[in-house]
C-alpha atoms as a PDB file:
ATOM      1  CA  UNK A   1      23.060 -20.070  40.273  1.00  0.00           C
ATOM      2  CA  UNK A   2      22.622 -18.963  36.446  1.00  0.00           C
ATOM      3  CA  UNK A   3      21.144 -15.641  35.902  1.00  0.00           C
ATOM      4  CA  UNK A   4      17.406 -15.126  34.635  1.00  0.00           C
ATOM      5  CA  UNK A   5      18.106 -14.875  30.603  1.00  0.00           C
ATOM      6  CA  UNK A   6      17.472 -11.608  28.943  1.00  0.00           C
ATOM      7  CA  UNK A   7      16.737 -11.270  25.443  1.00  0.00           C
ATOM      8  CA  UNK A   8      18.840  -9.112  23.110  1.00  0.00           C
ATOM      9  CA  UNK A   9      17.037  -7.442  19.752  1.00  0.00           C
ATOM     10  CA  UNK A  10      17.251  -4.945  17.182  1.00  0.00           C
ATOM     11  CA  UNK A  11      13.813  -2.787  15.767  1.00  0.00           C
ATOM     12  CA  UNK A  12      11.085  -4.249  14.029  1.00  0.00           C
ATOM     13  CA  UNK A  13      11.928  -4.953  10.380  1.00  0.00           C
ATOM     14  CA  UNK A  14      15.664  -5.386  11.190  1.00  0.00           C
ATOM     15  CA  UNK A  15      18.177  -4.176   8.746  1.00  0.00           C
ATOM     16  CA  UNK A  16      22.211  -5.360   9.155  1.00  0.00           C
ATOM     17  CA  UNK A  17      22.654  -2.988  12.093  1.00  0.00           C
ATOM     18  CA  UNK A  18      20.030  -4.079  13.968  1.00  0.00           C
ATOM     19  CA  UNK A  19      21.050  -7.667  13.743  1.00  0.00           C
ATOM     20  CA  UNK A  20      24.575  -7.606  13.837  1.00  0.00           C
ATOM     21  CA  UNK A  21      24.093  -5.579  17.275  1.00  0.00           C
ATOM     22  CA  UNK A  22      22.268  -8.438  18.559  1.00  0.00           C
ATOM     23  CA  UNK A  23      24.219 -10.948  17.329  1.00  0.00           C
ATOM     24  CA  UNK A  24      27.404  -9.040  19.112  1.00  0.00           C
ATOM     25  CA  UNK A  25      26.331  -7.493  21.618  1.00  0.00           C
ATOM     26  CA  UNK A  26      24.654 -10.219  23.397  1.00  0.00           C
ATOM     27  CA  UNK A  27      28.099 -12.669  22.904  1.00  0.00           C
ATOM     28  CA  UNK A  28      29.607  -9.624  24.984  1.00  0.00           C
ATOM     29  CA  UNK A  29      27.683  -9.845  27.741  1.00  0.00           C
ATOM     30  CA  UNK A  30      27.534 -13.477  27.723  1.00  0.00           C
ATOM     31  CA  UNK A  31      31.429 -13.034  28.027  1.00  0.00           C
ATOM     32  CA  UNK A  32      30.925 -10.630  30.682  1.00  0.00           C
ATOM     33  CA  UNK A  33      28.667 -13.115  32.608  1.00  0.00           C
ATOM     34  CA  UNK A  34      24.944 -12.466  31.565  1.00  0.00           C
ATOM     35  CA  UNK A  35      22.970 -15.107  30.416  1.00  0.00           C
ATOM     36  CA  UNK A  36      21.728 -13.534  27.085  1.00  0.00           C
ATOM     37  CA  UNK A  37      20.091 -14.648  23.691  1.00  0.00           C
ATOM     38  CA  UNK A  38      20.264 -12.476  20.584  1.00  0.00           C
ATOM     39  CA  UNK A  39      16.736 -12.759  19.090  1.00  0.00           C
ATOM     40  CA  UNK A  40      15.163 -10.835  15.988  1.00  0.00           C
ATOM     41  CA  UNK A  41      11.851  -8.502  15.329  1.00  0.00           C
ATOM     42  CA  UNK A  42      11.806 -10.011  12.094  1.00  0.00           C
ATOM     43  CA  UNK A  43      13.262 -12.223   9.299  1.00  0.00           C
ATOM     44  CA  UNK A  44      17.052 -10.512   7.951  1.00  0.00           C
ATOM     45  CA  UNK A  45      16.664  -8.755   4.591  1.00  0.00           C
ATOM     46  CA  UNK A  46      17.958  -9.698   1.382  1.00  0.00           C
ATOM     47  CA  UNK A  47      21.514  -7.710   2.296  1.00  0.00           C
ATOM     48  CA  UNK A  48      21.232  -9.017   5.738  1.00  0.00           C
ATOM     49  CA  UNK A  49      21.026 -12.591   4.699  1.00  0.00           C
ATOM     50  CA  UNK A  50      24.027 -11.827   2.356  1.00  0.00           C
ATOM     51  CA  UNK A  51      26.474 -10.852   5.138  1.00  0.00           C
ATOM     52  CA  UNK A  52      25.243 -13.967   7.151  1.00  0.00           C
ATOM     53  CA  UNK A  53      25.795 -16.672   4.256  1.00  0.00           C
ATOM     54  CA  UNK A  54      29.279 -14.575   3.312  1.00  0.00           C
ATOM     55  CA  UNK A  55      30.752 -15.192   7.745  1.00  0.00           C
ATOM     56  CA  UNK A  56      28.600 -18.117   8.011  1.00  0.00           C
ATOM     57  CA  UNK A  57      26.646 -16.567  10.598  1.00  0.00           C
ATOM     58  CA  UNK A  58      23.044 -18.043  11.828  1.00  0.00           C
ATOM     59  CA  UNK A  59      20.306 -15.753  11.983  1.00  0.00           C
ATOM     60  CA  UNK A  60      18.604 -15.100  15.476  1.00  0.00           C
ATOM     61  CA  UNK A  61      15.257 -16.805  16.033  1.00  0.00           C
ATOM     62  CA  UNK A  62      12.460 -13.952  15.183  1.00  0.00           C
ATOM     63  CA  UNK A  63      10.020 -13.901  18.498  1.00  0.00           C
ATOM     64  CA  UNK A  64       6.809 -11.642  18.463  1.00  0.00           C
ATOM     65  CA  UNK A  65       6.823 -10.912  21.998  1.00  0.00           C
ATOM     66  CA  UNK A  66       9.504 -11.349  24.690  1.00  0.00           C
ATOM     67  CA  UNK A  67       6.888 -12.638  27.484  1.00  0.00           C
ATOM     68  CA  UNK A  68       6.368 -15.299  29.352  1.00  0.00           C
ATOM     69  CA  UNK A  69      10.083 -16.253  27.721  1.00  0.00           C
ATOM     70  CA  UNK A  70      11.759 -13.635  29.948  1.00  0.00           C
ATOM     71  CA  UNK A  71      10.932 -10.371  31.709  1.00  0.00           C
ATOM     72  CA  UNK A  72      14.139  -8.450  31.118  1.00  0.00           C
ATOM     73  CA  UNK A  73      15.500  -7.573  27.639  1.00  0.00           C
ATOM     74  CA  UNK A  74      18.747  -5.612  26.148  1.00  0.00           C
ATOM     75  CA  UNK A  75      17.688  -3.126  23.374  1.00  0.00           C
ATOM     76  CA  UNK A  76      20.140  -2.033  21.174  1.00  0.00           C
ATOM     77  CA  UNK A  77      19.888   0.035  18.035  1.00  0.00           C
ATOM     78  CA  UNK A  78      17.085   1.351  18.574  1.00  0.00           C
ATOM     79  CA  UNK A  79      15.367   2.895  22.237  1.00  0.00           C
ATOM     80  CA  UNK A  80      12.026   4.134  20.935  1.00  0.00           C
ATOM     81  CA  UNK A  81       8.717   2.126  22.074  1.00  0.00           C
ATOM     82  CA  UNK A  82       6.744   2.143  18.623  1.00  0.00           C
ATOM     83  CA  UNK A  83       9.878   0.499  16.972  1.00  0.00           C
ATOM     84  CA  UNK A  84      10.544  -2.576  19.516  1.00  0.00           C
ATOM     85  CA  UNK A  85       8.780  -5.378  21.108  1.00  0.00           C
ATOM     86  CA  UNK A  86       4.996  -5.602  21.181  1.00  0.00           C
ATOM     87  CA  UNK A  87       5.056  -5.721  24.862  1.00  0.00           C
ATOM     88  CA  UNK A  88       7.770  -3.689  25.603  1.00  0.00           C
ATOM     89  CA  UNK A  89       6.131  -2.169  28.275  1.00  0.00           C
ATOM     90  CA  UNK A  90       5.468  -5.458  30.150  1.00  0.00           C
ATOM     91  CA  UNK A  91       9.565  -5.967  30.475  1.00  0.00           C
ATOM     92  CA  UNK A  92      12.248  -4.159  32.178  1.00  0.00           C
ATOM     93  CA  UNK A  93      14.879  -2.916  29.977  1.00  0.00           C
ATOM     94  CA  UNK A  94      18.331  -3.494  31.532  1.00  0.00           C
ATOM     95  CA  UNK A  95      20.475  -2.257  29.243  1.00  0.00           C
ATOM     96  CA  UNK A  96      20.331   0.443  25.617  1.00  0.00           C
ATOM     97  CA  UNK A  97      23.023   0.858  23.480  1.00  0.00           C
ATOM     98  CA  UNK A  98      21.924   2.679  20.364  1.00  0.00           C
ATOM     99  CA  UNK A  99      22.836   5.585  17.616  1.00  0.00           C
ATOM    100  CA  UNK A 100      19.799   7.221  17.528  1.00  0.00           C
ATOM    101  CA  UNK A 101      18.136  10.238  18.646  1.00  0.00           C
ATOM    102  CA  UNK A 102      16.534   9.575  22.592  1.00  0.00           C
ATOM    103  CA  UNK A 103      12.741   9.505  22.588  1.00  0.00           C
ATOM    104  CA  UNK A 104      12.689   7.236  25.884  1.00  0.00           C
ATOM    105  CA  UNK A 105      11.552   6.761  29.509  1.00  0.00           C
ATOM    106  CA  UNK A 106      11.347   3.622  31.449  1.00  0.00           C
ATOM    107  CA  UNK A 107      10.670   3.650  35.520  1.00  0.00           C
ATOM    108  CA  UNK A 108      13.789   1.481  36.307  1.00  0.00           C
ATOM    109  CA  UNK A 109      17.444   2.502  36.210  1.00  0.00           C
ATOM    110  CA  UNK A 110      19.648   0.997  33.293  1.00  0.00           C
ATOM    111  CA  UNK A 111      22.857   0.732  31.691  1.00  0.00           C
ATOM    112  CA  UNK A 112      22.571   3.017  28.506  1.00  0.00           C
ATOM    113  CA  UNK A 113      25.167   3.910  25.918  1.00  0.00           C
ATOM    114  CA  UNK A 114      24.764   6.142  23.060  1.00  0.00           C
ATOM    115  CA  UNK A 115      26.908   8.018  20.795  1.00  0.00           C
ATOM    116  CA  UNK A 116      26.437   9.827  17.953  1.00  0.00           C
ATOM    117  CA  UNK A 117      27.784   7.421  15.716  1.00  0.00           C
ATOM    118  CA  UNK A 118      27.240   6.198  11.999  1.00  0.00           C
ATOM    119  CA  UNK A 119      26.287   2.516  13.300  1.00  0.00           C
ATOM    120  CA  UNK A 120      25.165   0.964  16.565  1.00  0.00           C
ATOM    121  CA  UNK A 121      28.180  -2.065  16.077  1.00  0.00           C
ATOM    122  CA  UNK A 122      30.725   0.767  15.930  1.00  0.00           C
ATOM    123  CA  UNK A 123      29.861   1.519  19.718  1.00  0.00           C
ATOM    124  CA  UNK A 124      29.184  -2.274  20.560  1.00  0.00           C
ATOM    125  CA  UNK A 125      33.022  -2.320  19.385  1.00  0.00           C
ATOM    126  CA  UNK A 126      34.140   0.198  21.347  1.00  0.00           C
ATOM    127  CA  UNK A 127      32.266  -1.662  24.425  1.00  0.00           C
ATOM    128  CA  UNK A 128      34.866  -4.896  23.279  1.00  0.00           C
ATOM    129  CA  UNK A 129      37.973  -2.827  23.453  1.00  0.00           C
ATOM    130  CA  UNK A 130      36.842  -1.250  26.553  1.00  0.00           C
ATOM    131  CA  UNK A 131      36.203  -4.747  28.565  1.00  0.00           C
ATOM    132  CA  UNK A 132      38.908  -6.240  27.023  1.00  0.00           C
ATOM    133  CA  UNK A 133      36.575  -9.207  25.081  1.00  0.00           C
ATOM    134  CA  UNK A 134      38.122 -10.142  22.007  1.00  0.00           C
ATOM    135  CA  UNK A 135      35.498 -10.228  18.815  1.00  0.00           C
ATOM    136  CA  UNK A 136      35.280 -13.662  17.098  1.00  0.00           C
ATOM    137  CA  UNK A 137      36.072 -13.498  13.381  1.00  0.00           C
ATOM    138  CA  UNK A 138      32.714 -14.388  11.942  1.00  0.00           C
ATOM    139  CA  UNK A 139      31.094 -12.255  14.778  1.00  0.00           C
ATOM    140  CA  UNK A 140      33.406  -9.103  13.394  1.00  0.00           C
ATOM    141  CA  UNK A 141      32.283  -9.781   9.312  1.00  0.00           C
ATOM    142  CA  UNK A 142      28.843  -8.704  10.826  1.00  0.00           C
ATOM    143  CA  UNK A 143      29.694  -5.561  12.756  1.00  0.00           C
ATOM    144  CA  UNK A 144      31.648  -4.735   9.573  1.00  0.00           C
ATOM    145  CA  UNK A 145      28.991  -5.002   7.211  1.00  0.00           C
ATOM    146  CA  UNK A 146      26.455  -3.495   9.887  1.00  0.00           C
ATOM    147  CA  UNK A 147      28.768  -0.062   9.542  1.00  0.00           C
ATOM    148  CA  UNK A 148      28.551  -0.931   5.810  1.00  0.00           C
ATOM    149  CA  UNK A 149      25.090  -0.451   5.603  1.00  0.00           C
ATOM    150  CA  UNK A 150      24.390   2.132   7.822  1.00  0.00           C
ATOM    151  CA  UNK A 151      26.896   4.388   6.080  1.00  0.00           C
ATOM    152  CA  UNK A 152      26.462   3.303   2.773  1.00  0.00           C
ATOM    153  CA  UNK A 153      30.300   2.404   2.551  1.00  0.00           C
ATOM    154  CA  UNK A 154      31.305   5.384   4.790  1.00  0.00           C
ATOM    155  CA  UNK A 155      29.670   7.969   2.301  1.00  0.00           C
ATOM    156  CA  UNK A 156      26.413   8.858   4.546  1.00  0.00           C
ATOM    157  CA  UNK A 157      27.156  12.023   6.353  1.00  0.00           C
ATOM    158  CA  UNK A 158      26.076   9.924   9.458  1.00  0.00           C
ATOM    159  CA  UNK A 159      30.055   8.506   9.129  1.00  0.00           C
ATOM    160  CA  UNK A 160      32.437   9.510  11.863  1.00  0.00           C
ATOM    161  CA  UNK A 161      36.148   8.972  11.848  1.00  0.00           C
ATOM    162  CA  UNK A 162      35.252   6.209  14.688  1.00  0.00           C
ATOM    163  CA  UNK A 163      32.996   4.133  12.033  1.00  0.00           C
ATOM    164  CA  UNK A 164      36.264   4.819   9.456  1.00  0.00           C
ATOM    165  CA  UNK A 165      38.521   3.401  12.204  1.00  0.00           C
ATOM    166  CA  UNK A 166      36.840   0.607  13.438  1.00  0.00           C
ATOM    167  CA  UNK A 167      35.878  -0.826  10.323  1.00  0.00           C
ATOM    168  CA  UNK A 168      39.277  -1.547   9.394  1.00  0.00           C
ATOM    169  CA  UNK A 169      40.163  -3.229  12.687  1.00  0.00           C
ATOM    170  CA  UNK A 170      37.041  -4.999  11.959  1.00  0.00           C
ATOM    171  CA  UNK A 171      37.965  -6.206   8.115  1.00  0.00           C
ATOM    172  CA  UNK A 172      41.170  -7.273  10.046  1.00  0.00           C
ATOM    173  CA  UNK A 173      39.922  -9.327  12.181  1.00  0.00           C
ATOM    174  CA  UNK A 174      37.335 -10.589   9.694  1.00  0.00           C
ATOM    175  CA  UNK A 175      39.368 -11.420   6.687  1.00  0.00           C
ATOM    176  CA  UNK A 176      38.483  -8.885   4.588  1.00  0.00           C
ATOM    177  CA  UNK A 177      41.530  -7.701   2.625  1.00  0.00           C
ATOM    178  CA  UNK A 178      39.205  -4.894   0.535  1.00  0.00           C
ATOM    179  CA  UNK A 179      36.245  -3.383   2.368  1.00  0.00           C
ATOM    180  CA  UNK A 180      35.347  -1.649  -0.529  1.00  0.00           C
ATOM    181  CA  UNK A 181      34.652  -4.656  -2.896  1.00  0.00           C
ATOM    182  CA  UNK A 182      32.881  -6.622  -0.324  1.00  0.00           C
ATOM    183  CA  UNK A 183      31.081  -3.691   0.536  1.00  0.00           C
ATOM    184  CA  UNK A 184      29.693  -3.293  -3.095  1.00  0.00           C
ATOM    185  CA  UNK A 185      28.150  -6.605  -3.171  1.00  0.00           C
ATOM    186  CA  UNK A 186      26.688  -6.666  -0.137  1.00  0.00           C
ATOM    187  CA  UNK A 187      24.837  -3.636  -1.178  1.00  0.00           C
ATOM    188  CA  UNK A 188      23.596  -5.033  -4.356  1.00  0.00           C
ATOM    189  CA  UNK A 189      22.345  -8.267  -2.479  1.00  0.00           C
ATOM    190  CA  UNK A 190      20.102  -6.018  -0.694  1.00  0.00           C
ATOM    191  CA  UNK A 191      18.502  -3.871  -3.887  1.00  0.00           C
ATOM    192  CA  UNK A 192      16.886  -6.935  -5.899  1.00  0.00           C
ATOM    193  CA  UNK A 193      13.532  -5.484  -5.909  1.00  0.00           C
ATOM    194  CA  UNK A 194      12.015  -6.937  -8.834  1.00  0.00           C
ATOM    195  CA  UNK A 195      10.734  -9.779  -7.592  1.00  0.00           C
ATOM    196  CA  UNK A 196       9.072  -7.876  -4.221  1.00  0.00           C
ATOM    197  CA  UNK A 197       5.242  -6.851  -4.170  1.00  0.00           C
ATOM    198  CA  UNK A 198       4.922  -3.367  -3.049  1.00  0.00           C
ATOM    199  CA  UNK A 199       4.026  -4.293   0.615  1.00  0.00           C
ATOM    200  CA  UNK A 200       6.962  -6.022   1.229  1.00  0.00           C
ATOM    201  CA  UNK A 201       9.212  -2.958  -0.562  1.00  0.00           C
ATOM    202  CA  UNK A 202       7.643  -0.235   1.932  1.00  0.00           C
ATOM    203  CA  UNK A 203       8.168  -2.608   4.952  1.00  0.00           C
ATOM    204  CA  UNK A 204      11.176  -4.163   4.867  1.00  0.00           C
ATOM    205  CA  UNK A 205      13.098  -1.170   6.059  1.00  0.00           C
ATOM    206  CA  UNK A 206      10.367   1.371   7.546  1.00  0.00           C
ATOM    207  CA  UNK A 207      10.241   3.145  11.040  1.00  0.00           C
ATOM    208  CA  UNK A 208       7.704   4.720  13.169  1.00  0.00           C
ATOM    209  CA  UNK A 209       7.715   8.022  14.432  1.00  0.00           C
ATOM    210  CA  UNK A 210       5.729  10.335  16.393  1.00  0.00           C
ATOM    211  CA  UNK A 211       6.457  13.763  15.403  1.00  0.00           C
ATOM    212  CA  UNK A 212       4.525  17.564  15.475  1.00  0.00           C
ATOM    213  CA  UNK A 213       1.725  15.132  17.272  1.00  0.00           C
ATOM    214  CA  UNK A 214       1.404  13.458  13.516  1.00  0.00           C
ATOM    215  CA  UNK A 215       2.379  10.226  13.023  1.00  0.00           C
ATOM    216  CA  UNK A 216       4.734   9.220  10.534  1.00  0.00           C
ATOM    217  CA  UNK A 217       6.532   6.125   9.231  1.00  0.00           C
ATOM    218  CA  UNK A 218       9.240   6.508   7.051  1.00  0.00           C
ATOM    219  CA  UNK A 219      10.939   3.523   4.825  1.00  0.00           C
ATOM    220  CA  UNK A 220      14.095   3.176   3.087  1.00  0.00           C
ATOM    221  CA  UNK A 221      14.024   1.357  -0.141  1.00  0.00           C
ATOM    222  CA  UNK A 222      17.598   0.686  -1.460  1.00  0.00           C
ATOM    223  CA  UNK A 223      18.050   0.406  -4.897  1.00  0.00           C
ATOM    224  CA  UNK A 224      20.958   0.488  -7.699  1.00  0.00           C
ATOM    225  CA  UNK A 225      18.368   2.724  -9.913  1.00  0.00           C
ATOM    226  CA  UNK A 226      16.084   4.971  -8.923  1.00  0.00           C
ATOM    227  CA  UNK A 227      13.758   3.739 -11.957  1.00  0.00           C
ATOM    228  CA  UNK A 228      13.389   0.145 -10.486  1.00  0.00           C
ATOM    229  CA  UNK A 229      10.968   1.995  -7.917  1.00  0.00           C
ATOM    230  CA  UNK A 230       9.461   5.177  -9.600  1.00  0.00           C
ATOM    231  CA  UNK A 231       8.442   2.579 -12.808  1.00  0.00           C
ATOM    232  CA  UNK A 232       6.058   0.866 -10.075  1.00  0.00           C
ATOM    233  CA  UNK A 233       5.234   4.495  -8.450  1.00  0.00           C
ATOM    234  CA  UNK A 234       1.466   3.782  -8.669  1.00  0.00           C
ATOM    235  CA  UNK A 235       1.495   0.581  -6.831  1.00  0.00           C
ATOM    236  CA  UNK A 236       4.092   1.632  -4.358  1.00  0.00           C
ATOM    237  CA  UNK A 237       1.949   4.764  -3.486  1.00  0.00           C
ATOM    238  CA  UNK A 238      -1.590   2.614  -3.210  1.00  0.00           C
ATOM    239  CA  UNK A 239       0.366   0.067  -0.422  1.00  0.00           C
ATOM    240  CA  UNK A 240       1.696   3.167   1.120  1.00  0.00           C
ATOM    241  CA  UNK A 241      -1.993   4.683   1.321  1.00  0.00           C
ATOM    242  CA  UNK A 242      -3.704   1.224   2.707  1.00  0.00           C
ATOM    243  CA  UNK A 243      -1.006   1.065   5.630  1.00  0.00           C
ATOM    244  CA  UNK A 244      -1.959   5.010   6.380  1.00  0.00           C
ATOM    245  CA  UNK A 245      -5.485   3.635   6.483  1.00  0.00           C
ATOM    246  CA  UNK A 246      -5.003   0.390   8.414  1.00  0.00           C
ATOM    247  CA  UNK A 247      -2.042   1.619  10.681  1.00  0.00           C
ATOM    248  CA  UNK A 248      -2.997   5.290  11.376  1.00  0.00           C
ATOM    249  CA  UNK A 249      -0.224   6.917  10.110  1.00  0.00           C
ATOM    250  CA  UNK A 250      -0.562  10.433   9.062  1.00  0.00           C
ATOM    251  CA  UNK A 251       1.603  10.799   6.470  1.00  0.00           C
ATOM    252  CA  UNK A 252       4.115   7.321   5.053  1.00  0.00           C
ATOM    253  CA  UNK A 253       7.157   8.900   3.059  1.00  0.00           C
ATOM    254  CA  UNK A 254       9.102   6.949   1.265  1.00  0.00           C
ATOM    255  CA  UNK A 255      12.957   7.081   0.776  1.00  0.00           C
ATOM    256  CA  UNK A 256      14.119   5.118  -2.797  1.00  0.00           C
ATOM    257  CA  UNK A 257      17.884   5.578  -2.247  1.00  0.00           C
ATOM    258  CA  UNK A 258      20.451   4.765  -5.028  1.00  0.00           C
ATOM    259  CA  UNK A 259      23.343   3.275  -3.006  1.00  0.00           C
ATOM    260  CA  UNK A 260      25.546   3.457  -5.570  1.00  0.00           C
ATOM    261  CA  UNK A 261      25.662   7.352  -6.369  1.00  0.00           C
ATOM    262  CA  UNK A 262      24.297   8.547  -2.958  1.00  0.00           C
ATOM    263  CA  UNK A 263      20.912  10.138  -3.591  1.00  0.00           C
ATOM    264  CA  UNK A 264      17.227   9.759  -2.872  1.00  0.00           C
ATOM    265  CA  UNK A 265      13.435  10.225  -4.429  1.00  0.00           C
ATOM    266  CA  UNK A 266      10.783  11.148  -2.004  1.00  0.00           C
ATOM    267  CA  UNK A 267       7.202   9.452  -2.130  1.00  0.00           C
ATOM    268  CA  UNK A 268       4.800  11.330   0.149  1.00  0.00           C
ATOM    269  CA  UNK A 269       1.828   9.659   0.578  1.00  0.00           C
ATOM    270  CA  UNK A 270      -0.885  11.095   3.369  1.00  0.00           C
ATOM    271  CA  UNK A 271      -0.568  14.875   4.830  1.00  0.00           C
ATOM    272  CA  UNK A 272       0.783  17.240   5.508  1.00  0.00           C
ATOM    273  CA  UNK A 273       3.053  17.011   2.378  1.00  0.00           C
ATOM    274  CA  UNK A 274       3.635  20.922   3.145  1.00  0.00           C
ATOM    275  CA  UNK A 275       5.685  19.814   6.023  1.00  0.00           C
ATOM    276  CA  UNK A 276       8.018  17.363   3.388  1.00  0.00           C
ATOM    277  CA  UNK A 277       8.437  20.506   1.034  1.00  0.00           C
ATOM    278  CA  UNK A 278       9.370  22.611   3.686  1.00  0.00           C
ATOM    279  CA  UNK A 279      12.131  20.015   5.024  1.00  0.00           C
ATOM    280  CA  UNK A 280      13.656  19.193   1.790  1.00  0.00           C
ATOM    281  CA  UNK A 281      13.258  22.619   0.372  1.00  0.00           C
ATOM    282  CA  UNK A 282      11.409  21.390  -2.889  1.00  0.00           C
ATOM    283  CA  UNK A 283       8.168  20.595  -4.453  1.00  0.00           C
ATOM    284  CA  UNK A 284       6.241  17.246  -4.428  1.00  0.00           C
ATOM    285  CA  UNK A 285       4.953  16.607  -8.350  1.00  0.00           C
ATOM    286  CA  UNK A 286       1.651  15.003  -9.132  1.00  0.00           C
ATOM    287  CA  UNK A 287       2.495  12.190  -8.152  1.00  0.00           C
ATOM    288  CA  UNK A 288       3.287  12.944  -4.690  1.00  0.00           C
ATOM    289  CA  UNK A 289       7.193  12.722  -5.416  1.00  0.00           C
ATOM    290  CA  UNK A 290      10.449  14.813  -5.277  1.00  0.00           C
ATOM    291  CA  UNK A 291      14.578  14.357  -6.043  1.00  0.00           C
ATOM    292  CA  UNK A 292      16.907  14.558  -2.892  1.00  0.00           C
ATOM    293  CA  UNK A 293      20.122  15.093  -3.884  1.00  0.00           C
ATOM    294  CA  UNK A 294      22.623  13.580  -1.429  1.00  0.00           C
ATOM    295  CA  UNK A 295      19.814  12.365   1.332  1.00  0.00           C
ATOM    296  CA  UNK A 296      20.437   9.194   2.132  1.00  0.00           C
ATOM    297  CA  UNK A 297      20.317   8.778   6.163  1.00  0.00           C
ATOM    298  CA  UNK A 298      16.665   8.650   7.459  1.00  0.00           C
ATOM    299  CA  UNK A 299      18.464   9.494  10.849  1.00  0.00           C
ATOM    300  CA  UNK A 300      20.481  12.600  10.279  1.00  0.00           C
ATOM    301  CA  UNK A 301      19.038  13.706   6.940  1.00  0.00           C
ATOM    302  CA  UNK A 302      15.340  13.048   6.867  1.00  0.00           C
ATOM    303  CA  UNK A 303      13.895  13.125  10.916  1.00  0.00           C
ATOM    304  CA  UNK A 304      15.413  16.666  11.922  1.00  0.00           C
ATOM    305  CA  UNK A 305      14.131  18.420   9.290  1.00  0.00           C
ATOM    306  CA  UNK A 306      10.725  16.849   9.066  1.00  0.00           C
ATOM    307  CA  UNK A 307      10.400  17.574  12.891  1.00  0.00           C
ATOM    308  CA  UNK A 308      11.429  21.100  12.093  1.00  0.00           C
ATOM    309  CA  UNK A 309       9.137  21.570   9.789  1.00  0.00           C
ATOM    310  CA  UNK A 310       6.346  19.536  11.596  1.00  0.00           C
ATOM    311  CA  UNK A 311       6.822  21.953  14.767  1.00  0.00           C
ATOM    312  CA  UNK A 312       6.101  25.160  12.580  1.00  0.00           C
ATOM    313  CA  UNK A 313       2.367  26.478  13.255  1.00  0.00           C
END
């Protein structure tokens, strides 16, 4: 008798993580005798779709909920509520393997892996070496490109020596002769925001958080010039104020991260912007904006201090 199938997925707006994890983790436990699909919260991005042409590599079907397909799912990359399925809480969650701080609480007992890592694949890896499954070649051009992004070609201060390991057994596995080249234009493929309205630049990579009892999404807007984004500042801001208004968010801040030289403008839009000045140690302008030097990781270099400063009376 075949076992009830369980859906695999990444967070809303996926980025190459959150795909590649699917994509991978799901052939694991297929190997390891689940009957698993990897599915998507969302169409791949411009760099995602990239890395998928490059390994010839087929997307996951994008679903909007996982009912009446299947009642159990496999998260991975991700473990908090606001940032998966719409019904989320209508499933049972079987299994978690994520990189990401643990805001999550489910009735029924799981399997869940985390580690502190720079990218969810470089644990899904680990899982490989530790069952003994070998990972296909096209299957291993993902995870590699998954710690790619995530680390910004191992510069992010979210690396660990584990990411730097595995992502040369990965290359090796893959093909790729020099990480660093590929690397490069895979970035690029993913900073072509010219020809994106402002909506789709604040959602493409944006995540939802609930912290100091204040909403907050943040989104990551990769670019090769920090002037491709503050040129349209006025624009960007207004789409960032009518999700506040139609979404509820307290305050939407807005990462514009050159992936090239490692740094970061701030646009705060919403309140309290007090709380962003007091995390980054700076001073919003007129315009609601600020430099970063060396930010770059929402996860490590943007959440702890804003909770921080959020918590402060």
């Amino acid at each position: 008798m075949s076992k009830d199938k369980q859906f695999v997925f990444g967070h809303q707006n996926p980025d190459t993580d959150a795909i590649a994890s699917a994509i991978s983790y799901s052939y694991l436990e297929n190997k390891r005798g689940e009957n698993t699909e990897a599915v998507a919260l969302g169409k791949p991005n411009d760099e995602t779709q990239f890395a998928l042409d490059y390994f010839g590599v087929k997307a996951p079907r994008v679903i909007k909920s996982a009912l009446p397909e299947v009642n159990k799912v496999m998260l991975v990359d991700h473990n908090e509520s606001q940032q998966s399925v719409s019904d989320i809480d209508k499933v049972t969650v079987t299994h978690v393997v994520d990189h990401h701080r643990v805001n999550f609480s489910k009735p029924q007992p799981m399997y869940y892996t985390a580690k502190p890592w720079g990218c969810c694949c470089s644990i899904i890896k680990s899982l490989f070496d530790k069952y003994g499954v070998e990972v296909p070649k096209k299957i291993a051009g993902m995870m590699m490109s998954a710690i790619i992004s995530d680390t910004l070609l191992l510069k992010s201060p979210t690396t660990t020596p584990f990411d730097k390991k595995i992502i040369k057994d990965l290359a090796k596995i893959a093909g790729v002769d020099d990480i660093h080249a590929y690397g490069i234009k895979e970035l690029k493929a993913g900073t072509n925001v010219d020809d994106k309205d402002a909506k789709t630049l604040i959602d493409t990579d944006a995540k939802s958080y609930t912290l100091g009892g204040k909403s907050i999404r943040i989104a990551q807007i990769n670019v090769v010039d920090l002037n491709d984004i503050t040129k349209r500042k006025a624009e960007v801001k207004q789409a960032m104020a009518d999700e506040n208004k139609s979404e509820g968010y307290d305050l939407f801040l807005g990462m514009v991260t050159d992936v090239l030289n490692s740094d970061s403008d701030l646009i705060a839009v919403g309140d309290p912007k007090l709380a962003v000045e007091q995390a980054f140690n700076g001073k919003l302008d007129a315009d609601g904006m600020m430099k970063a030097p060396g930010v770059v990781s929402r996860k490590k270099q943007v959440v702890p201090p804003l909770t921080k400063a959020l918590g402060k009376k």
